[in-house]
C-alpha atoms as a PDB file:
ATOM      1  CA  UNK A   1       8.087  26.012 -17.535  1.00  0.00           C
ATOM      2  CA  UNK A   2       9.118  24.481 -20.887  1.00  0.00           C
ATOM      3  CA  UNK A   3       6.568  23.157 -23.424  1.00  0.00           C
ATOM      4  CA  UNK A   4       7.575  19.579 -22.996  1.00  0.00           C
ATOM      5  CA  UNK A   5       7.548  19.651 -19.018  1.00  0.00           C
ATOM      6  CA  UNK A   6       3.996  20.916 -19.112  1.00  0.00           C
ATOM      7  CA  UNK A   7       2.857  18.297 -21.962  1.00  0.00           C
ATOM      8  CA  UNK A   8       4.335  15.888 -19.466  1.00  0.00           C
ATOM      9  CA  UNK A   9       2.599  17.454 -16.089  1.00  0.00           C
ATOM     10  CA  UNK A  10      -0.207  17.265 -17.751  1.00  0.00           C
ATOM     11  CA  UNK A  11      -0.343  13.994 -18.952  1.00  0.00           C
ATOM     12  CA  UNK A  12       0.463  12.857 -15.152  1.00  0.00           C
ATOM     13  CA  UNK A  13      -2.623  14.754 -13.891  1.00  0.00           C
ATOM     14  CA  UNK A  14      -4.928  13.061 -16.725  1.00  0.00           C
ATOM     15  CA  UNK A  15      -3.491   9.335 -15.732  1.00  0.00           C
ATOM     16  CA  UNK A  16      -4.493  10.273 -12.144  1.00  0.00           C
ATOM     17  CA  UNK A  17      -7.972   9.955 -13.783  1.00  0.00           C
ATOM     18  CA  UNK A  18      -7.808   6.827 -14.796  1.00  0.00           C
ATOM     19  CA  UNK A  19     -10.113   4.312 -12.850  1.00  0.00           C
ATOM     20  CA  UNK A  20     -11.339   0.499 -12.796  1.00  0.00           C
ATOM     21  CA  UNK A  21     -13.937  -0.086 -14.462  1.00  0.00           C
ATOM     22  CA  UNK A  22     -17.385   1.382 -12.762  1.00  0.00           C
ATOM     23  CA  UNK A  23     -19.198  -1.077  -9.882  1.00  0.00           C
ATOM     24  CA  UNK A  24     -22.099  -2.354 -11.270  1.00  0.00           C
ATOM     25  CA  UNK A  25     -25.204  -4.610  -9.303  1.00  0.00           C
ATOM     26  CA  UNK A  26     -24.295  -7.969  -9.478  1.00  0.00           C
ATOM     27  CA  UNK A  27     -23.656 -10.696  -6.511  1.00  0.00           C
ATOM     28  CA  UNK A  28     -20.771 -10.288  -3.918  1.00  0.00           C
ATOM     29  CA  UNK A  29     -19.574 -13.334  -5.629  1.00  0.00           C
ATOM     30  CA  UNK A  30     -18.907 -11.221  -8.685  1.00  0.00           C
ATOM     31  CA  UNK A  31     -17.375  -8.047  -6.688  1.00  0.00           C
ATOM     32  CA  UNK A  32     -15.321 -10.868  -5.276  1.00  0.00           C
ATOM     33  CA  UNK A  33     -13.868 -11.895  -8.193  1.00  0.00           C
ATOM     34  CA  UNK A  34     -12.622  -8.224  -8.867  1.00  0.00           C
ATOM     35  CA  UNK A  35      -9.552  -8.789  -6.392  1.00  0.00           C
ATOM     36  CA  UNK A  36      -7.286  -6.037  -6.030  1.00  0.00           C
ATOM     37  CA  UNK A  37      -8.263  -3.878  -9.361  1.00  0.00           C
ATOM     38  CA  UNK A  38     -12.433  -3.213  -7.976  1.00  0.00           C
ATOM     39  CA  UNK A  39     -14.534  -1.218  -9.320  1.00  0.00           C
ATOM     40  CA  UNK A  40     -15.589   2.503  -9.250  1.00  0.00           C
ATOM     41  CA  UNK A  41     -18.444   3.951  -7.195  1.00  0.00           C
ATOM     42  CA  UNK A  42     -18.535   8.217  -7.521  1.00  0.00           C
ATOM     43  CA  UNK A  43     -15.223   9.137  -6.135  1.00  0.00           C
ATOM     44  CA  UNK A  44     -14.639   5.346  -4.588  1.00  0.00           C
ATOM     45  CA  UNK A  45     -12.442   2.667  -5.887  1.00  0.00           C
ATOM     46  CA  UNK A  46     -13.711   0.079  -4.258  1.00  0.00           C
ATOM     47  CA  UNK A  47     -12.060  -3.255  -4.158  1.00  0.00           C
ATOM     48  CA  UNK A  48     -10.765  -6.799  -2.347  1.00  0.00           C
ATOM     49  CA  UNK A  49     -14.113  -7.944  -1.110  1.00  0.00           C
ATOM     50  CA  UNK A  50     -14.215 -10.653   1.051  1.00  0.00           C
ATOM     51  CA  UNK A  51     -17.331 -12.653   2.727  1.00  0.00           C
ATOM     52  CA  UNK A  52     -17.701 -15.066   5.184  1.00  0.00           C
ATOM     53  CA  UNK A  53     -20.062 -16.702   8.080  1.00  0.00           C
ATOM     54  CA  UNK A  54     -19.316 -17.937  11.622  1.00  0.00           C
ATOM     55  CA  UNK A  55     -20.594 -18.419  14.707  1.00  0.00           C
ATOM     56  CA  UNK A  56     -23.460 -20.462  13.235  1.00  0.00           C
ATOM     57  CA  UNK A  57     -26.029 -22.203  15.337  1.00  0.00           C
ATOM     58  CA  UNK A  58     -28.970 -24.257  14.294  1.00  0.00           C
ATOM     59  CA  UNK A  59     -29.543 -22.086  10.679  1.00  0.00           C
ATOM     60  CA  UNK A  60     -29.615 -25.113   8.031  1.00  0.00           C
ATOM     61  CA  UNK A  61     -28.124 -23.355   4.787  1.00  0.00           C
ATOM     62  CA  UNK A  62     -25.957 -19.755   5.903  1.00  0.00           C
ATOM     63  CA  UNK A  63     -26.591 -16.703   2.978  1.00  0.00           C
ATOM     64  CA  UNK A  64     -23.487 -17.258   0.392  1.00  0.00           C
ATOM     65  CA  UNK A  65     -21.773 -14.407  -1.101  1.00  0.00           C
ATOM     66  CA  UNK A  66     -24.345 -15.948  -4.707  1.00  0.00           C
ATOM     67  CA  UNK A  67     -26.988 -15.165  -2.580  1.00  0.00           C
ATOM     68  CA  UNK A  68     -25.995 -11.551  -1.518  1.00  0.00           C
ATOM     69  CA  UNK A  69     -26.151  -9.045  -4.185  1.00  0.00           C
ATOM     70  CA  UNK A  70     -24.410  -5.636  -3.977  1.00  0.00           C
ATOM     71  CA  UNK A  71     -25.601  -2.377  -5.770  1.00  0.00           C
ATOM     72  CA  UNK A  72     -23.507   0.597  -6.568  1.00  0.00           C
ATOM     73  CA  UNK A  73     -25.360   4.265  -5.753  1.00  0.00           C
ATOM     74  CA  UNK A  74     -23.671   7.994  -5.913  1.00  0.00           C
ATOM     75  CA  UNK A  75     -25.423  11.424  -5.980  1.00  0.00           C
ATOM     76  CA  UNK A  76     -25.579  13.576  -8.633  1.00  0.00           C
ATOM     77  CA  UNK A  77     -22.292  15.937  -7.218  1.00  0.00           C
ATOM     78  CA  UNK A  78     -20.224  13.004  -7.032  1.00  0.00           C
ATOM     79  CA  UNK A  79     -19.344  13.474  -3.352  1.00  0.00           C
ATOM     80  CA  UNK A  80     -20.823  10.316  -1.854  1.00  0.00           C
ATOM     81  CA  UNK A  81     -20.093   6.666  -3.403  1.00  0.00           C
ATOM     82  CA  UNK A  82     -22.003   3.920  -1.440  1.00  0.00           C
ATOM     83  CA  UNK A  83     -22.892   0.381  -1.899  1.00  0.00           C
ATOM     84  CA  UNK A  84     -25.791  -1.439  -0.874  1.00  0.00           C
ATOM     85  CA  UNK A  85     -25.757  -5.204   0.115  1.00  0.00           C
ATOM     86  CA  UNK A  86     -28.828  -7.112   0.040  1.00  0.00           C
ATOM     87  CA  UNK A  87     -30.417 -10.722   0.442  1.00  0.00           C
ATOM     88  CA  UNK A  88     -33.862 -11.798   1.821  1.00  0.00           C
ATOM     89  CA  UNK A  89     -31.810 -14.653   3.647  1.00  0.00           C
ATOM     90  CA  UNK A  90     -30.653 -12.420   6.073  1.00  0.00           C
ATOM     91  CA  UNK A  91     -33.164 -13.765   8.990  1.00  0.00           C
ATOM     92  CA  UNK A  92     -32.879 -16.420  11.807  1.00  0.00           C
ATOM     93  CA  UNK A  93     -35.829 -17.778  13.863  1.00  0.00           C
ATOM     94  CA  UNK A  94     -36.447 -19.326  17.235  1.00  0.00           C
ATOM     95  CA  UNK A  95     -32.840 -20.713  19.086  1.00  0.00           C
ATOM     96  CA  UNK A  96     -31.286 -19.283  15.836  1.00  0.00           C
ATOM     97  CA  UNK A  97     -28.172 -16.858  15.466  1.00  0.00           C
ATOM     98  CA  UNK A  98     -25.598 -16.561  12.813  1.00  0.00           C
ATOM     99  CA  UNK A  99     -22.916 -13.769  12.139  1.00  0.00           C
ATOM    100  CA  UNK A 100     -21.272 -12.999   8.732  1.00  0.00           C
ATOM    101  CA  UNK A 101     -18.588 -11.098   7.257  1.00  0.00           C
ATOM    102  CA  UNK A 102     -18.329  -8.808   4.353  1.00  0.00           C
ATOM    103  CA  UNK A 103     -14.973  -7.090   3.940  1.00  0.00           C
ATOM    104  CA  UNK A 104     -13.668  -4.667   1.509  1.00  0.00           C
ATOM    105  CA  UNK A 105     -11.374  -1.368   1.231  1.00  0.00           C
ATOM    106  CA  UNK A 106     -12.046   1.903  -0.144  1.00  0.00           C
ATOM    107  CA  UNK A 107      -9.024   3.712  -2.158  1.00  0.00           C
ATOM    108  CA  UNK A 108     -10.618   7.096  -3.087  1.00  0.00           C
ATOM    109  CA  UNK A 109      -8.851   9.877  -5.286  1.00  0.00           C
ATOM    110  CA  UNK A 110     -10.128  12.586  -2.522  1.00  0.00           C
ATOM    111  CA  UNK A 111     -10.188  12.016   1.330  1.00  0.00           C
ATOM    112  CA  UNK A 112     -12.561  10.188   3.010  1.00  0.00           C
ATOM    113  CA  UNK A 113     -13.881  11.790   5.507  1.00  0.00           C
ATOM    114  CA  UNK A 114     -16.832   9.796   7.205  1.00  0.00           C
ATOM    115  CA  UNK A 115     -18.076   6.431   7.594  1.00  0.00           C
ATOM    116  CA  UNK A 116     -22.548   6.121   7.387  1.00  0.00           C
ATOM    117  CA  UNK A 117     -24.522   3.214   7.399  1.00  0.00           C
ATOM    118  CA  UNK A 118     -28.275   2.508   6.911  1.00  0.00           C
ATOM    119  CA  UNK A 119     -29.769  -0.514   8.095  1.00  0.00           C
ATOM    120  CA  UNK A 120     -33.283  -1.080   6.112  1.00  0.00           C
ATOM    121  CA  UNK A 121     -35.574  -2.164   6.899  1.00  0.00           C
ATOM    122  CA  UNK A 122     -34.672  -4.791   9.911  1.00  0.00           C
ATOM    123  CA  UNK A 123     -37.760  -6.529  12.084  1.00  0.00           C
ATOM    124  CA  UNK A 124     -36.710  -8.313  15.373  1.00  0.00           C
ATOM    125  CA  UNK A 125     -39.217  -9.807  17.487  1.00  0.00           C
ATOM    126  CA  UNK A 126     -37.253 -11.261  20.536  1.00  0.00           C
ATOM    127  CA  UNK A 127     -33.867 -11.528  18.800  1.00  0.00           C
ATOM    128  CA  UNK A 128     -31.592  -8.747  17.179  1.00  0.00           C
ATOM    129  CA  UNK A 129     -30.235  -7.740  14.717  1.00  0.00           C
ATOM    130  CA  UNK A 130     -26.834  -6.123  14.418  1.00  0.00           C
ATOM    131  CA  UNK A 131     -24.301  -4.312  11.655  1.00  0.00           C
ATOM    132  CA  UNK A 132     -21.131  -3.014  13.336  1.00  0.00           C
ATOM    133  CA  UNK A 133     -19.028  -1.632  10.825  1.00  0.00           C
ATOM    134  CA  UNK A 134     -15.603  -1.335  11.910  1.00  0.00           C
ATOM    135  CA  UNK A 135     -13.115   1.348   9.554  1.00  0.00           C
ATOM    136  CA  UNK A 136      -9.464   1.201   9.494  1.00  0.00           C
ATOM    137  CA  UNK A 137      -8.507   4.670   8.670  1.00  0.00           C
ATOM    138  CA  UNK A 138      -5.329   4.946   6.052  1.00  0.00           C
ATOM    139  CA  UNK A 139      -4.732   1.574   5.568  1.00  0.00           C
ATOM    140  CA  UNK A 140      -6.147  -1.862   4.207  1.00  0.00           C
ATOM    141  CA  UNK A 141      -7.001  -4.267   7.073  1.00  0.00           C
ATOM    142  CA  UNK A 142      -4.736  -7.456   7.197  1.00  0.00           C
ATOM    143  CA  UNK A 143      -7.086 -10.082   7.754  1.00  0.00           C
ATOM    144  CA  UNK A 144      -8.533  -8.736  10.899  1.00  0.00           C
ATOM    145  CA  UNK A 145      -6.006  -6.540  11.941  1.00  0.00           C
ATOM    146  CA  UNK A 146      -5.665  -2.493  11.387  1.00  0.00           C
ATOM    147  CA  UNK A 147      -2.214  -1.308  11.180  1.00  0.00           C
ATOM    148  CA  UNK A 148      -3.543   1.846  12.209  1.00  0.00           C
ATOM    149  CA  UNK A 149      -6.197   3.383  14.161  1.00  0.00           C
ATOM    150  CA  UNK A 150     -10.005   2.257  13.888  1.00  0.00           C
ATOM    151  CA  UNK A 151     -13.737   4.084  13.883  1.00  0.00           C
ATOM    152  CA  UNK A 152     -16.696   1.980  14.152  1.00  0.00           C
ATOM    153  CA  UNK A 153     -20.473   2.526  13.282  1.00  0.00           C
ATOM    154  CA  UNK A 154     -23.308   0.423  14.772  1.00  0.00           C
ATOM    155  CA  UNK A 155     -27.023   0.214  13.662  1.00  0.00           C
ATOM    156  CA  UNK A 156     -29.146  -2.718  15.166  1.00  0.00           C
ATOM    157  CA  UNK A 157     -32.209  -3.351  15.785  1.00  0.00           C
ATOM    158  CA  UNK A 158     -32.653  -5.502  19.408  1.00  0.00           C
ATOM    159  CA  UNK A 159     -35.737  -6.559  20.613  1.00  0.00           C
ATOM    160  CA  UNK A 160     -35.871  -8.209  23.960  1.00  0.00           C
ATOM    161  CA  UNK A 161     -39.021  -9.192  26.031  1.00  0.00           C
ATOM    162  CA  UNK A 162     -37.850  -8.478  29.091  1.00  0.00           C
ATOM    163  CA  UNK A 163     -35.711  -5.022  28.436  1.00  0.00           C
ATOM    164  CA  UNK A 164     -38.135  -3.618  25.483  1.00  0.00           C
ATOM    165  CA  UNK A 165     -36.923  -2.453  22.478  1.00  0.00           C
ATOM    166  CA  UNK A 166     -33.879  -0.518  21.298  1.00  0.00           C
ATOM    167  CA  UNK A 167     -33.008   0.958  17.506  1.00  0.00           C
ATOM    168  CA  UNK A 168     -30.619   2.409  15.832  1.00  0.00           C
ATOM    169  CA  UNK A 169     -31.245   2.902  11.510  1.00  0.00           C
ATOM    170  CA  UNK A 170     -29.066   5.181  10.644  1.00  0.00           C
ATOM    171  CA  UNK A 171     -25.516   5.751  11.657  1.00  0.00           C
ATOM    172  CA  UNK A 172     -22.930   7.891  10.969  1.00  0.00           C
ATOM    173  CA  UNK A 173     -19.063   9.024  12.302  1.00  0.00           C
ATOM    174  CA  UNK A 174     -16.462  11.611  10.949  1.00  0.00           C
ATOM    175  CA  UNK A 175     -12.970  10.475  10.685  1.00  0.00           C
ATOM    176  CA  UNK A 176      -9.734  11.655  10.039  1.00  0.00           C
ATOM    177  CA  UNK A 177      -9.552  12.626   6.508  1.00  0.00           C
ATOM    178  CA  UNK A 178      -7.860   9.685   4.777  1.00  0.00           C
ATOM    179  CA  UNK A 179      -6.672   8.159   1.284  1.00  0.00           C
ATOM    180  CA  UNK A 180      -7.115   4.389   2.121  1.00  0.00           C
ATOM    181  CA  UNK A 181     -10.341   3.373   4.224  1.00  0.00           C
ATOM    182  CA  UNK A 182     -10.387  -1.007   4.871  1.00  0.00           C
ATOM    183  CA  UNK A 183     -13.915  -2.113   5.817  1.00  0.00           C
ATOM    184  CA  UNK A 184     -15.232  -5.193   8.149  1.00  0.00           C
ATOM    185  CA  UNK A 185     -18.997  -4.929   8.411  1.00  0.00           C
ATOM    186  CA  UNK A 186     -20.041  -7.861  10.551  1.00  0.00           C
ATOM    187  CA  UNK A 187     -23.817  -8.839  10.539  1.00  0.00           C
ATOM    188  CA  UNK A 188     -25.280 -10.493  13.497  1.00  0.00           C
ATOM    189  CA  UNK A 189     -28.380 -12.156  13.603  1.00  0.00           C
ATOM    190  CA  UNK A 190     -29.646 -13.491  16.652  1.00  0.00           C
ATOM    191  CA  UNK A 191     -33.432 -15.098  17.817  1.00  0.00           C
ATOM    192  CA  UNK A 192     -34.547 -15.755  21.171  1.00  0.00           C
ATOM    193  CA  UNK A 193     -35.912 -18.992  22.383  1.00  0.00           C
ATOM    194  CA  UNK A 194     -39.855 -18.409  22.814  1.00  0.00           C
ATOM    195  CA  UNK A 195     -41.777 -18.848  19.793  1.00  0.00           C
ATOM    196  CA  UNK A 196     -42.178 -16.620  16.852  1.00  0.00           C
ATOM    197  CA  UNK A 197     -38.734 -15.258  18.005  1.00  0.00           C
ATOM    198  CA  UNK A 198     -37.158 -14.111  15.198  1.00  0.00           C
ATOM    199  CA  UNK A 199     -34.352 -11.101  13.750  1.00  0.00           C
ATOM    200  CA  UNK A 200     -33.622 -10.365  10.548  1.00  0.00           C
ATOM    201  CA  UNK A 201     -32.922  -7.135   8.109  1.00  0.00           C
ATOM    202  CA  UNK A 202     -33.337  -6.786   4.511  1.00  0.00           C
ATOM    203  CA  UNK A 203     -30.162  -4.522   3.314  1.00  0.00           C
ATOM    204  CA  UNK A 204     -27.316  -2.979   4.382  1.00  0.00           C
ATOM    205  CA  UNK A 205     -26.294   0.647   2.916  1.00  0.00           C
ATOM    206  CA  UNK A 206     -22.798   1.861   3.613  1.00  0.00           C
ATOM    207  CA  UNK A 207     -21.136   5.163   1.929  1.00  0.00           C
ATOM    208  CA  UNK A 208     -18.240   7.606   2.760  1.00  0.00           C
ATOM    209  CA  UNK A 209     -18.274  11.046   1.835  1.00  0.00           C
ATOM    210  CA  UNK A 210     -15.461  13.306   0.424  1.00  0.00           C
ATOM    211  CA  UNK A 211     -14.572  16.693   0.799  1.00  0.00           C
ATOM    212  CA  UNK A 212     -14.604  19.250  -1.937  1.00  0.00           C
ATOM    213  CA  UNK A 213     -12.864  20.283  -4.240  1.00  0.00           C
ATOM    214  CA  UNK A 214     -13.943  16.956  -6.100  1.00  0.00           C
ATOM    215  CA  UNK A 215     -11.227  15.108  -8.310  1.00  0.00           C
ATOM    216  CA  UNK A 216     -13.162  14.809 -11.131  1.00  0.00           C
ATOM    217  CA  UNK A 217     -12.436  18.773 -11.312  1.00  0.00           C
ATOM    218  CA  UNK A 218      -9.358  18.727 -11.263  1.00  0.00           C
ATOM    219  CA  UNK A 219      -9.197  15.973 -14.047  1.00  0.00           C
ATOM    220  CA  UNK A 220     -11.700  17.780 -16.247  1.00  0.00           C
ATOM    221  CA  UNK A 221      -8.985  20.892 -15.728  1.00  0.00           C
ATOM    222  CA  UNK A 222      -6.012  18.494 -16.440  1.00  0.00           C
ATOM    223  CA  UNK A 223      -8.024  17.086 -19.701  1.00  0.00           C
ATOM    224  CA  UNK A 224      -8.973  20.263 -21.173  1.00  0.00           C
ATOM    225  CA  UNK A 225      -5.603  21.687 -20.887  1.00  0.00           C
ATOM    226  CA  UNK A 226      -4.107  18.704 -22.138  1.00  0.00           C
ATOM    227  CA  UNK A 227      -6.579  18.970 -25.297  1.00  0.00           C
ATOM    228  CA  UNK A 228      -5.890  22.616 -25.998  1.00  0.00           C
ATOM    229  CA  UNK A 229      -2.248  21.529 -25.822  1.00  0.00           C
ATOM    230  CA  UNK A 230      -2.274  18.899 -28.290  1.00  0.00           C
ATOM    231  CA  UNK A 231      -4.392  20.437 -30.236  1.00  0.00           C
ATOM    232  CA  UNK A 232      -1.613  23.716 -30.423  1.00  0.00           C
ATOM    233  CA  UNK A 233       1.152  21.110 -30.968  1.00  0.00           C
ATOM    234  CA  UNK A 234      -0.866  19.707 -33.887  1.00  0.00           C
ATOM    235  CA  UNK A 235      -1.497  23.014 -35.091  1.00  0.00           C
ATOM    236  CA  UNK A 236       2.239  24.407 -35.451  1.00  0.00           C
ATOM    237  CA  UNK A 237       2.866  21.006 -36.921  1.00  0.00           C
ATOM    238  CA  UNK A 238       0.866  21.436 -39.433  1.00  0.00           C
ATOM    239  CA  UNK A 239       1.671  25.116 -40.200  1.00  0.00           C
END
């Protein structure tokens, strides 16, 4: 391989690094007004976040995406990215119920290769309360539509005088290993009629994880040997 086809192989691998900015907490409002370019959580670009709520009966003032604020968490290896979406609106009451919306996609430099969600810490007293998480594996969801095939994830908490109670806190599912991963998490909150009927949830944690090897190995390979090539270029300049 010539000198100049490696200098230029090289500086293709070290681009491959480059990234939007890193997510940081702030409101969905804010991760909103990212559009297309997002943010960075571990291995995640995350980006086009959406928000939205329907289906609303008898709750005076809906959460707003001001309201909602979303907070960016990875481990230590830099296999997980995950984001956390929280408000302490998030609650209905007696002949109450309410769904929203939060959309976004995930465009990681390694496969995805699961979908996990954590529901924390959600109370429902006659009433429940519901996440279903629905992934469109290797592409960006069009509005509502997948052009591809879908996985979904559930965790609720329903509460029911008549059938008892039924939970579900933690939930996870493996998927096809993917590059592109859209998300539609839709939140439903929903009270009965007696009194002190009530649902609501405090936070919302979803992440993906990625297999190893991890990119950022390969671009702290690419980088070094990019370095110690300049550096020899420099050198035989100078000499």
């Amino acid at each position: 391989m010539s000198p100049r086809y490696l200098l230029f192989v090289l500086l293709i691998l070290a681009c491959g690094c480059l990234q939007a900015g890193p997510c940081v907490p702030g409101t969905l409002f804010s991760y909103e007004a990212l559009g297309a370019t997002g943010c960075t959580v571990g291995q995640l670009t995350a980006n086009n976040f959406a928000f939205n709520s329907f289906n609303n009966v008898g709750v005076a003032t809906p959460v707003t995406d001001t309201q909602t604020t979303v907070t960016p968490m990875f481990n230590t290896t830099g296999l997980l990215g995950q984001l956390n979406f929280a408000s302490t609106g998030f609650s209905v009451s007696m002949n109450q119920s309410i769904q929203y919306l939060i959309a976004y996609t995930l465009d990681p430099h390694d496969d995805i290769q699961s979908m996990d969600d954590i529901m924390d810490p959600p109370m429902a007293s006659n009433g429940s309360a519901n996440v279903t998480t629905v992934g469109c594996v290797g592409a960006a969801f069009t509005g509502a539509i997948c052009p591809t095939s879908t996985a979904t994830v559930m965790v609720f908490d329903n509460n029911d005088t008549t059938t008892g109670t039924t939970t579900q806190f933690n939930n996870a599912k493996s998927i096809t290993p993917s590059q592109i991963l859209g998300i539609r998490n839709t939140i439903t909150l929903q009270a009965g009629n007696g009194i002190g009927s009530k649902a609501s949830f405090d936070s919302l944690s979803a992440d993906s994880r990625t297999p190893e090897p991890a990119t950022w190995m390969c671009c702290a390979i690419a980088l070094t040997l990019l370095a110690a090539r300049l550096r020899r270029l420099r050198a035989r300049r100078q000499s």
